[in-house]
C-alpha atoms as a PDB file:
ATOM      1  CA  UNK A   1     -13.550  14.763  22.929  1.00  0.00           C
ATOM      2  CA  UNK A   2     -12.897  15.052  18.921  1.00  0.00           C
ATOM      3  CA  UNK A   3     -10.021  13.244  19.336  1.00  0.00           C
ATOM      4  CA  UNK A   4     -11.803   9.939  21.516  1.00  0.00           C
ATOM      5  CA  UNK A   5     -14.087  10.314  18.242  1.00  0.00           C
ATOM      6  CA  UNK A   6     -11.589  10.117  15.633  1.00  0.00           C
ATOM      7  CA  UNK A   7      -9.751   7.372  17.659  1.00  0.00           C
ATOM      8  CA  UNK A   8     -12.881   5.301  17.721  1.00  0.00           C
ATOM      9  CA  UNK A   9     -13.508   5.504  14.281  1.00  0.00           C
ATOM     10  CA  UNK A  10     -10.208   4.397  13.710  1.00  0.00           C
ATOM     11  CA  UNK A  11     -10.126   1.267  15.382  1.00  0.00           C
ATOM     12  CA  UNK A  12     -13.492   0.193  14.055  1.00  0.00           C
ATOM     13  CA  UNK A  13     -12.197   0.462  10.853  1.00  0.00           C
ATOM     14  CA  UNK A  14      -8.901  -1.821  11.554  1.00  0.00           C
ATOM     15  CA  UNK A  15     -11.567  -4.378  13.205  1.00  0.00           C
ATOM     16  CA  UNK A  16     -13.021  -4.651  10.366  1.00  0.00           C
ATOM     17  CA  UNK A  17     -10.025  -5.217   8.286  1.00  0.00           C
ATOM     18  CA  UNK A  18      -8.933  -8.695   9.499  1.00  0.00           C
ATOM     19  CA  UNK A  19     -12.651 -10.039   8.579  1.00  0.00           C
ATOM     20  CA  UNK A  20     -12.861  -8.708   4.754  1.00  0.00           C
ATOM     21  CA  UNK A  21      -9.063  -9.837   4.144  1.00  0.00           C
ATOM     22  CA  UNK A  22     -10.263 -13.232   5.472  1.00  0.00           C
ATOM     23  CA  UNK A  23     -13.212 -12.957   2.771  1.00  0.00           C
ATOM     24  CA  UNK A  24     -11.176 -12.097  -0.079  1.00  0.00           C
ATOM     25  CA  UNK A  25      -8.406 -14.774   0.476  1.00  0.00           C
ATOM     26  CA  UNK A  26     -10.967 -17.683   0.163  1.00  0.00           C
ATOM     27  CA  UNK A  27     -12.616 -16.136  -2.770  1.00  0.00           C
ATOM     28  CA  UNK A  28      -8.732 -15.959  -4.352  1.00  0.00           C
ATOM     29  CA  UNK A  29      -8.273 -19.974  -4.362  1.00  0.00           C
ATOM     30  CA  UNK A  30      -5.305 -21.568  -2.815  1.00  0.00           C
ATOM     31  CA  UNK A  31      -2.257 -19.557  -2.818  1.00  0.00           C
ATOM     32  CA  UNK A  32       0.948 -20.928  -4.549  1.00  0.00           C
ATOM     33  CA  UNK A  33       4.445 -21.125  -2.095  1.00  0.00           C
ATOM     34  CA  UNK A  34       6.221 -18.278  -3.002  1.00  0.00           C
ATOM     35  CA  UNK A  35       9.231 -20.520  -4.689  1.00  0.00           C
ATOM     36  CA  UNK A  36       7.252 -22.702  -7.155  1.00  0.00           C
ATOM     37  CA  UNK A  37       6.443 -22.021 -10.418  1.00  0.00           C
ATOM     38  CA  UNK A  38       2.966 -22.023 -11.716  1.00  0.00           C
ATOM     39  CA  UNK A  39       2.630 -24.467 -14.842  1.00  0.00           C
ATOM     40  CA  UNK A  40       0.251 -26.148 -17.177  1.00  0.00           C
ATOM     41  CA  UNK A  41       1.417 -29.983 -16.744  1.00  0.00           C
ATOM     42  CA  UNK A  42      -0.689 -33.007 -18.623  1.00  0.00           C
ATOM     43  CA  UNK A  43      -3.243 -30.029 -19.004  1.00  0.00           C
ATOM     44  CA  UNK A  44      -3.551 -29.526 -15.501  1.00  0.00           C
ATOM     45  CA  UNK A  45      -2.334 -25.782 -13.522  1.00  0.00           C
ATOM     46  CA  UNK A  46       0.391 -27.230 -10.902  1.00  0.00           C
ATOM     47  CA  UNK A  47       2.821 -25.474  -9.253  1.00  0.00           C
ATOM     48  CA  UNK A  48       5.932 -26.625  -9.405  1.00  0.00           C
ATOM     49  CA  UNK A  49       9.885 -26.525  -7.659  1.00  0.00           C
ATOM     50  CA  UNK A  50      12.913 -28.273  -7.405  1.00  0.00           C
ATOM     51  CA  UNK A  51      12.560 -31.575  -5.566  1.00  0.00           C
ATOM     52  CA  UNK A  52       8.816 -32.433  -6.147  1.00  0.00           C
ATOM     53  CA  UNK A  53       7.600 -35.928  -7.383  1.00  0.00           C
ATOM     54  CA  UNK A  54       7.398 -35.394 -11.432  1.00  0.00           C
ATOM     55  CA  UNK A  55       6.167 -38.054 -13.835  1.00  0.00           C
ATOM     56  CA  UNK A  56       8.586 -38.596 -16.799  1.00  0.00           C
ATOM     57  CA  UNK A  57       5.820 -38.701 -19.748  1.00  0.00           C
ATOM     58  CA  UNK A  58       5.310 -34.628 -19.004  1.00  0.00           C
ATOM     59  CA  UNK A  59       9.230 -34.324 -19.546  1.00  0.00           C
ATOM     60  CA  UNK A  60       8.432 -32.108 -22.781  1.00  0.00           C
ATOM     61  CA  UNK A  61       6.049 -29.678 -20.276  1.00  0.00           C
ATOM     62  CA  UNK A  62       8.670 -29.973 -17.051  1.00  0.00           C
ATOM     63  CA  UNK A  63      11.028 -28.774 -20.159  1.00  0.00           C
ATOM     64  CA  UNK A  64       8.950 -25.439 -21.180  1.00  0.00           C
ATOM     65  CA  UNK A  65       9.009 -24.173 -17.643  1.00  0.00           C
ATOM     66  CA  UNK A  66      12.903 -24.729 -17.038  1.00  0.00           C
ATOM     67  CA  UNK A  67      12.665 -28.299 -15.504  1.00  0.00           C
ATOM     68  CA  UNK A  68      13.452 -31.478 -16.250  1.00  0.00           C
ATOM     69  CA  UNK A  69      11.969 -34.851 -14.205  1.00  0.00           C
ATOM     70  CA  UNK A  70      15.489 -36.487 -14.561  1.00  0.00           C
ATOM     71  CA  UNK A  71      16.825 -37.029 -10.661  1.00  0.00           C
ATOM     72  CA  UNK A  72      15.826 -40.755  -9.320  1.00  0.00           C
ATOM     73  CA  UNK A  73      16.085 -41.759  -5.432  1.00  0.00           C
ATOM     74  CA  UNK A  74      16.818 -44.888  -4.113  1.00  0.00           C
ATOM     75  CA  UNK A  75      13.159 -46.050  -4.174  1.00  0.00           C
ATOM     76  CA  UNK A  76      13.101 -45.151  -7.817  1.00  0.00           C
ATOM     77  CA  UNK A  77      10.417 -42.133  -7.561  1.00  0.00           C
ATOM     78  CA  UNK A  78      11.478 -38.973 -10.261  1.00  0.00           C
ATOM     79  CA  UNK A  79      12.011 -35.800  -8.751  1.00  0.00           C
ATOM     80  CA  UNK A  80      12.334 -32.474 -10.387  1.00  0.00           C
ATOM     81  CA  UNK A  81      15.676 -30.554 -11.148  1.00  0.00           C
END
């Protein structure tokens, strides 16, 4: 009979679990993909990687985190390297 007790209490605590890690993650903000980079660009937090659209007049802040807006496709959009 303890142990049906100790069970129970158990599992009541792991329901409640799923509900107050819901609550915390929207109080957190959006999360970042685990490969970008978080950055202050034109003043602005971004998070950036390899292959996103970049404008070339924040070269000089692309630069500071290891980047550089200097790859061009066909359409003539910059891309991040």
């Amino acid at each position: 009979m303890r142990r049906l007790a100790v069970v129970a209490a158990t599992l009541g605590l792991f329901a409640a679990t799923p509900a107050a890690v819901t609550a915390a993650r929207a109080e957190a903000g959006p999360v970042a993909h685990a490969s970008c980079t978080r950055a202050i660009i034109g003043g602005q937090s971004k998070c950036i990687a390899h292959g996103q659209y970049c404008a070339r007049r924040y070269q000089r802040d692309y630069l500071r985190y290891g980047f550089s807006c200097s790859n061009r496709d066909s359409q003539g959009r910059w891309h991040l390297r």
